[in-house]
C-alpha atoms as a PDB file:
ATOM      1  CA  UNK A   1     -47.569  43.326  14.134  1.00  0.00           C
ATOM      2  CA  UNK A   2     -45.220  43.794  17.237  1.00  0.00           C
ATOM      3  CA  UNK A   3     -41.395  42.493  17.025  1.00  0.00           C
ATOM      4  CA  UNK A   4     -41.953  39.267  18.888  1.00  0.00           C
ATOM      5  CA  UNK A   5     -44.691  38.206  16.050  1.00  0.00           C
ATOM      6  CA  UNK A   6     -42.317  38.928  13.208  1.00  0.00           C
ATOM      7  CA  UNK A   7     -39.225  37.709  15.024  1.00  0.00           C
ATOM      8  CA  UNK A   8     -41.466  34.311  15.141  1.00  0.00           C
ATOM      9  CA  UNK A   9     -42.412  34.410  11.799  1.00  0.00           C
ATOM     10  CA  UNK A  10     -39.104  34.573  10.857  1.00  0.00           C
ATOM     11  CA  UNK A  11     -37.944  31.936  12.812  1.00  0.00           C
ATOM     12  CA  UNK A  12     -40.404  29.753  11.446  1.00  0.00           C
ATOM     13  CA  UNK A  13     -39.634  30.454   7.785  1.00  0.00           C
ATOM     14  CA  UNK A  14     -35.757  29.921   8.709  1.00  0.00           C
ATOM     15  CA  UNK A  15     -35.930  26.995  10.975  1.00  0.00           C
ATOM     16  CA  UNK A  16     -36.172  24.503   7.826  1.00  0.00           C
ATOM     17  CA  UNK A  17     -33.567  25.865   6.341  1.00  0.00           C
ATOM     18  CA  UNK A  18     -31.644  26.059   9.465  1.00  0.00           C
ATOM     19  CA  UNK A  19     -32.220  22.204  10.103  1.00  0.00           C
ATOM     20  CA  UNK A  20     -31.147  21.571   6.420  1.00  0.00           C
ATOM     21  CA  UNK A  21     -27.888  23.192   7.128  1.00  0.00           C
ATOM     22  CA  UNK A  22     -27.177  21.462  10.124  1.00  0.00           C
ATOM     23  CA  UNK A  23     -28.305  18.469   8.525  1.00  0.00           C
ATOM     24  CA  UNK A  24     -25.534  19.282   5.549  1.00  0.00           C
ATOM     25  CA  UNK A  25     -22.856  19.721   7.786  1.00  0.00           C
ATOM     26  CA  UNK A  26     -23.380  16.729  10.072  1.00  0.00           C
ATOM     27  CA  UNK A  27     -22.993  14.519   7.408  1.00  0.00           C
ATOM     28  CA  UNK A  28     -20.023  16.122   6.017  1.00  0.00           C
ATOM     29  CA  UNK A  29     -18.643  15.225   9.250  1.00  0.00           C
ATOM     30  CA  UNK A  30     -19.725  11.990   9.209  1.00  0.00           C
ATOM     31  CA  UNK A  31     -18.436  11.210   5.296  1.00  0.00           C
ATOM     32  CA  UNK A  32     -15.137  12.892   6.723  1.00  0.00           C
ATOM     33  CA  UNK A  33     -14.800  10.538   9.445  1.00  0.00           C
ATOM     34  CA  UNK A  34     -15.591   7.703   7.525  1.00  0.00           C
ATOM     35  CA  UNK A  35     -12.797   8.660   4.592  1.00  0.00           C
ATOM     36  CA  UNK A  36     -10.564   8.946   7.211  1.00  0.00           C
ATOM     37  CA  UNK A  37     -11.455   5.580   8.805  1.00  0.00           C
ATOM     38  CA  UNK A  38     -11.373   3.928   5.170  1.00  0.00           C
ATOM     39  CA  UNK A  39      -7.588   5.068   4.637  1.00  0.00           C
ATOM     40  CA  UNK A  40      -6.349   3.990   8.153  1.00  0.00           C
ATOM     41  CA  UNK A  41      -8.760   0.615   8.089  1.00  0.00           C
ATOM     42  CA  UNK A  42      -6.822   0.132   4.461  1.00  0.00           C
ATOM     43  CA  UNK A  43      -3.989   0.578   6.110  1.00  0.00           C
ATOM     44  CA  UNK A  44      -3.864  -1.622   8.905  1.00  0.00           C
ATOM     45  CA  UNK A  45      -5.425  -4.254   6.346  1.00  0.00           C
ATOM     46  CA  UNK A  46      -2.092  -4.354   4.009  1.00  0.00           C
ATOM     47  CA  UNK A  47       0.341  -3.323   6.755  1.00  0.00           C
ATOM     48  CA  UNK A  48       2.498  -6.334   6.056  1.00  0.00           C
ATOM     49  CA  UNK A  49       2.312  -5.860   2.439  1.00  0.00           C
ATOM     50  CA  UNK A  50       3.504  -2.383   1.776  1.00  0.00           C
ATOM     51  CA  UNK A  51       3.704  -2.588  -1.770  1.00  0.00           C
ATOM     52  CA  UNK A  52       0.112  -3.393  -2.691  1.00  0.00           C
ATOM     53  CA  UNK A  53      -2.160  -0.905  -4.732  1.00  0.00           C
ATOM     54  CA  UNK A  54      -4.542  -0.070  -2.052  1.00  0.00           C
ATOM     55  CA  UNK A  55      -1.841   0.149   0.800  1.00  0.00           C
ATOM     56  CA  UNK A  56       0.120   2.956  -1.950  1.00  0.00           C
ATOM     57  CA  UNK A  57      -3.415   4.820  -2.960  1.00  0.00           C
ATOM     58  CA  UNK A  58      -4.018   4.540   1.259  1.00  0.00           C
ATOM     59  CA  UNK A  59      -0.578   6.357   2.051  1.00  0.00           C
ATOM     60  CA  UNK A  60      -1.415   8.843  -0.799  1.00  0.00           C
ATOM     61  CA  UNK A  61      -4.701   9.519   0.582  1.00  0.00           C
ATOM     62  CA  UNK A  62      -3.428  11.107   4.008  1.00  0.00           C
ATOM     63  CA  UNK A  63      -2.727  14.774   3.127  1.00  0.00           C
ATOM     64  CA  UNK A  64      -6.602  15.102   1.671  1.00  0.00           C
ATOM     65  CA  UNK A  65      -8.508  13.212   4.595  1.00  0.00           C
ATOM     66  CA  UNK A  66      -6.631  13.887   7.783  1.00  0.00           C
ATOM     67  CA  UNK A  67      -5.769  17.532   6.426  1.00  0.00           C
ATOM     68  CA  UNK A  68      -7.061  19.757   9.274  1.00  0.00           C
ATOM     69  CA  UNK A  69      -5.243  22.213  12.135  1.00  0.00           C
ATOM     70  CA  UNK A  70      -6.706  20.371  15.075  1.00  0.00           C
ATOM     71  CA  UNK A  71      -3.593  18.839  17.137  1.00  0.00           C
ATOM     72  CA  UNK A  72      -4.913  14.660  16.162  1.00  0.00           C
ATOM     73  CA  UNK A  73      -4.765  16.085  12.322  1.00  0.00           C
ATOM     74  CA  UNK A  74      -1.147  17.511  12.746  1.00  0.00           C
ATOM     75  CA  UNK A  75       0.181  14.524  14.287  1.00  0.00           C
ATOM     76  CA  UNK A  76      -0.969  12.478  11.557  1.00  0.00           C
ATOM     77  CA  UNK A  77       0.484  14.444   8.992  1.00  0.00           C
ATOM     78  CA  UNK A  78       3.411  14.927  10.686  1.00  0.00           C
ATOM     79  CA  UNK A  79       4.273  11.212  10.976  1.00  0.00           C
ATOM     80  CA  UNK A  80       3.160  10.763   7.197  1.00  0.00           C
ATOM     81  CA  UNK A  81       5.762  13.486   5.859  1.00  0.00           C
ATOM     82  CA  UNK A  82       8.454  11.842   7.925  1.00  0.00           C
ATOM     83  CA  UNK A  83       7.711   8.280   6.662  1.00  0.00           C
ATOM     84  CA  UNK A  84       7.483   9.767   3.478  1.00  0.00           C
ATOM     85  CA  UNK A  85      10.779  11.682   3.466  1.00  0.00           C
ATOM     86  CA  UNK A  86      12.419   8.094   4.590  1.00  0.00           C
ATOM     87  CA  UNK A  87      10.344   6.122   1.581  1.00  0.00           C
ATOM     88  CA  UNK A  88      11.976   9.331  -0.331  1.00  0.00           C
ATOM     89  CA  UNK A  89      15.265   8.649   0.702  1.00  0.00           C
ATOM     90  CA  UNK A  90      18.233   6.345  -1.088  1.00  0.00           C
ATOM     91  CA  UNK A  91      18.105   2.499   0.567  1.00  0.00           C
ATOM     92  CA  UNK A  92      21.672   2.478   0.110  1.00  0.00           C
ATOM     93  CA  UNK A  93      24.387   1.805   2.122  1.00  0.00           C
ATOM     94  CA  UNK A  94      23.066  -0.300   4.967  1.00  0.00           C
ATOM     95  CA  UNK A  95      19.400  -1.700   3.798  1.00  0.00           C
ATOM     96  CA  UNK A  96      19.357  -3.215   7.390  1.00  0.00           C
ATOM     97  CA  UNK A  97      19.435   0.160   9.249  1.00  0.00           C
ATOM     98  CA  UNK A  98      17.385   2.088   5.980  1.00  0.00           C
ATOM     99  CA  UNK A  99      14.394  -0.751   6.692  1.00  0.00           C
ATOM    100  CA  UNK A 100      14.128  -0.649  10.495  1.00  0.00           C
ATOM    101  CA  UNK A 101      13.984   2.746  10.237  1.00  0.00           C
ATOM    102  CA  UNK A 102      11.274   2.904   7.514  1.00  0.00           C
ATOM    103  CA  UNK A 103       9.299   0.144  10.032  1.00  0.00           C
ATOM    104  CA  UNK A 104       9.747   2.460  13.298  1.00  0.00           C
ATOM    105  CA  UNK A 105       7.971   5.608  11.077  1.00  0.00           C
ATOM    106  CA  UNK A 106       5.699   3.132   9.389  1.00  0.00           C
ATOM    107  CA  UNK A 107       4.371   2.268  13.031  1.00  0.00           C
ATOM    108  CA  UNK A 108       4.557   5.572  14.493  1.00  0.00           C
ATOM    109  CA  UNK A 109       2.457   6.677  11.284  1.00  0.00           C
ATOM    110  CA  UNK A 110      -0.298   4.421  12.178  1.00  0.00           C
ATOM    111  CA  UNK A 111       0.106   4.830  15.509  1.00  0.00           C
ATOM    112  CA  UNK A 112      -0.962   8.710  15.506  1.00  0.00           C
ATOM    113  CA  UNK A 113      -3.875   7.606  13.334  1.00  0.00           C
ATOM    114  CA  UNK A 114      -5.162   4.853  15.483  1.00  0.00           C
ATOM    115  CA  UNK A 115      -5.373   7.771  17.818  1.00  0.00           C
ATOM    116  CA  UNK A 116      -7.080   9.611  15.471  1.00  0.00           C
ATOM    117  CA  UNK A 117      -9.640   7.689  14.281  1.00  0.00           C
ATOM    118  CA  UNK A 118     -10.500   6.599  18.229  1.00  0.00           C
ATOM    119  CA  UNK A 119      -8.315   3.217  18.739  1.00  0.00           C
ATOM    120  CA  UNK A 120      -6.524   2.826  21.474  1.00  0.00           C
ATOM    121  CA  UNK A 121      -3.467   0.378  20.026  1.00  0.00           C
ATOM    122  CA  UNK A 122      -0.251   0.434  21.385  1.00  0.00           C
ATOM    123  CA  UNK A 123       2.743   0.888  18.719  1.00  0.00           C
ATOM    124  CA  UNK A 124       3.984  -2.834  19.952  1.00  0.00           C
ATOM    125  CA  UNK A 125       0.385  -3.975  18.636  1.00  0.00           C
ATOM    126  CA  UNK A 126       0.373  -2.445  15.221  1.00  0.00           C
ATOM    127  CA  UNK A 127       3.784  -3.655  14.779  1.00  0.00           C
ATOM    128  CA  UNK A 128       3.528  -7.528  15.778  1.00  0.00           C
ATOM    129  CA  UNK A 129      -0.328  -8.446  15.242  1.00  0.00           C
ATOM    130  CA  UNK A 130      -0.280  -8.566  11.237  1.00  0.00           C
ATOM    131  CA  UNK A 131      -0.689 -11.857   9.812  1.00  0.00           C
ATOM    132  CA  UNK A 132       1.086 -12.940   6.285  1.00  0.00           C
ATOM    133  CA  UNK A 133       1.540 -16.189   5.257  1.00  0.00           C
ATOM    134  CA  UNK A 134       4.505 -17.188   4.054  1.00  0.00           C
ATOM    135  CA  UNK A 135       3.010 -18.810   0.902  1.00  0.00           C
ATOM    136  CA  UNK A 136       1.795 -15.212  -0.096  1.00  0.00           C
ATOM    137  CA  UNK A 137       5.814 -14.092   0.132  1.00  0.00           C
ATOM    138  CA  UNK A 138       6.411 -16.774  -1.655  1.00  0.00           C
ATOM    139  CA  UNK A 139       3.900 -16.131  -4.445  1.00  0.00           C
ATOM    140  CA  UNK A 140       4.884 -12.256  -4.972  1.00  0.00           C
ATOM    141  CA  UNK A 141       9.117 -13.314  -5.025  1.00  0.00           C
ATOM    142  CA  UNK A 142       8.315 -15.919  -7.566  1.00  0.00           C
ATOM    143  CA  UNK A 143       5.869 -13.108  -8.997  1.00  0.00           C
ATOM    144  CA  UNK A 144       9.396 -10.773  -8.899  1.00  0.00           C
ATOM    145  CA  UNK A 145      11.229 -13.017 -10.547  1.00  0.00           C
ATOM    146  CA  UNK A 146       9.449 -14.123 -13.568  1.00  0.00           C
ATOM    147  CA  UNK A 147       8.971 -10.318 -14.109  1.00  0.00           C
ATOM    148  CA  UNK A 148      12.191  -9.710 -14.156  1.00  0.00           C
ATOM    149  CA  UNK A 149      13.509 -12.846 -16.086  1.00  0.00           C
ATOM    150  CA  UNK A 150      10.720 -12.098 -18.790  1.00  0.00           C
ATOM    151  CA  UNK A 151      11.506  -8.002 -19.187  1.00  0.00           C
ATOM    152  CA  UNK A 152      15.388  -9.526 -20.005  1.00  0.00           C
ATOM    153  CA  UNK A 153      14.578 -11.615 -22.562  1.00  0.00           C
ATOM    154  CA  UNK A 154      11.954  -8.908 -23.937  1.00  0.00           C
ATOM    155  CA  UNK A 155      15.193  -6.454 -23.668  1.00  0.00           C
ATOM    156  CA  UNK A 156      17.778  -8.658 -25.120  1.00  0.00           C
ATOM    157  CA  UNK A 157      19.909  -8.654 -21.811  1.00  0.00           C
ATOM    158  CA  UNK A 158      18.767 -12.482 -20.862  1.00  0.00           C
ATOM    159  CA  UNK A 159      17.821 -15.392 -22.833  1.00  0.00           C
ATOM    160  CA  UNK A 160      15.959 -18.557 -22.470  1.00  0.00           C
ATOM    161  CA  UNK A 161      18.258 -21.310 -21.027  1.00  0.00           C
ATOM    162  CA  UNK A 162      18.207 -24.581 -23.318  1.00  0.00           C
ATOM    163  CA  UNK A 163      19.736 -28.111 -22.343  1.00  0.00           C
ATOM    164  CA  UNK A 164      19.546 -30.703 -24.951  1.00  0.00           C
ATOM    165  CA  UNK A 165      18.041 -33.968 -23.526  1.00  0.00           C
ATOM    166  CA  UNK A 166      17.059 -37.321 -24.805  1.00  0.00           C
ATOM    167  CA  UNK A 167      19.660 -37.938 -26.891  1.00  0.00           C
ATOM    168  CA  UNK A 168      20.270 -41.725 -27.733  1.00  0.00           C
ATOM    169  CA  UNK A 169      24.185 -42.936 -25.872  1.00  0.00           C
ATOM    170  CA  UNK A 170      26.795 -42.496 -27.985  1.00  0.00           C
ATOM    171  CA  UNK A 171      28.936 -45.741 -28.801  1.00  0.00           C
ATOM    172  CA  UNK A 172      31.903 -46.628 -26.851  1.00  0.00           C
ATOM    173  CA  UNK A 173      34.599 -46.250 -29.556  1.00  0.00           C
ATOM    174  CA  UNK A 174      32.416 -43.223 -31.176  1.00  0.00           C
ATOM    175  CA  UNK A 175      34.356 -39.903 -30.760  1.00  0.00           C
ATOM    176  CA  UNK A 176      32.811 -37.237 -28.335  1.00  0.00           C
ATOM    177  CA  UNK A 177      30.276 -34.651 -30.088  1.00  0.00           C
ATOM    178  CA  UNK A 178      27.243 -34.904 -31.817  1.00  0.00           C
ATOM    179  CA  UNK A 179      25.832 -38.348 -33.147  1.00  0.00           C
ATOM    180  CA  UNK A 180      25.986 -38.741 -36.761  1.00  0.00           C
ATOM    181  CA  UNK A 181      22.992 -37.370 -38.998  1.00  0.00           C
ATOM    182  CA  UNK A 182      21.360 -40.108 -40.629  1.00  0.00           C
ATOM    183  CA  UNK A 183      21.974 -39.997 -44.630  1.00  0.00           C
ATOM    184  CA  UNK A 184      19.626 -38.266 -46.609  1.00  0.00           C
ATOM    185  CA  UNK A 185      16.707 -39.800 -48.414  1.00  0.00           C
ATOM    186  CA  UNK A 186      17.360 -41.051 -52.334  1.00  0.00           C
END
């Protein structure tokens, strides 16, 4: 057998194994890209409601599926650790200056992974095209305030409020205060 016959013999035996390979590592790339699209779809989805589950699990997803040295990777990440230094960060003393920040690396976050994923938004579109009624604000403040209401009663700090109503009018020349209880039964 001369060294062209066996180098096609083993090609043959190999090239299945070969393609299976291949085959493995194009989907990886594939399930890769479609993790990564999942996070950023998730959130652009709940971009004007930052404090949903999915938009949280989302942010927390970012150092597993855009982890990689390629320069798109790197810019994600980068913007993710400095949004999440600034989430990291005390609100206090100007909220007004601590939240327009937090919205400018919020944007810039998305931004770089827009650019990732292959979208071509400007940062002036991710910021202004979300949609949020203002009945679902409403909804998650009155949400906020029963919890709060309910956990101080549950801790003693609050209790219910109680206004007596219904009472029959007191007479004229009757003296201020409650009305007299009726006499007790024989």
């Amino acid at each position: 057998m001369t060294l062209a016959e066996t180098l096609t013999i083993i090609a043959l035996l190999l090239s299945p194994l070969i393609a299976l390979q291949v085959s493995d590592w194009l989907a990886d790339l594939k399930d890769g890209k479609q993790r990564r699209f999942k996070v950023y779809r998730t959130l652009m989805a709940s971009r004007a409601r930052r404090l949903a589950p999915d938009h949280v699990e989302a942010l927390n997803l970012i150092d597993v599926e855009f982890h990689g040295t390629d320069k798109k990777s790197k810019a994600v990440l980068n913007a993710w650790k400095a949004y999440l230094d600034h989430l990291n960060t005390d609100r206090e003393p100007n909220t007004a200056v601590w939240d327009s920040k937090r919205d400018d690396l919020f944007v810039d976050l998305l931004y770089e992974m827009s650019r990732h994923v292959g979208y071509d938004f400007d940062k002036t579109h991710i910021r202004r095209t979300s949609y949020f009624p203002i009945g679902h604000g409403d909804v998650e403040i009155d949400q906020y305030i029963i919890r709060k209401a309910v956990r101080g009663i549950l801790e003693g700090k609050l209790s219910f409020p109680i206004n007596v109503t219904g009472l029959p009018p007191a007479a004229p020349d009757a003296p201020p205060g409650p009305p007299p209880l009726p006499p007790a039964p024989e």
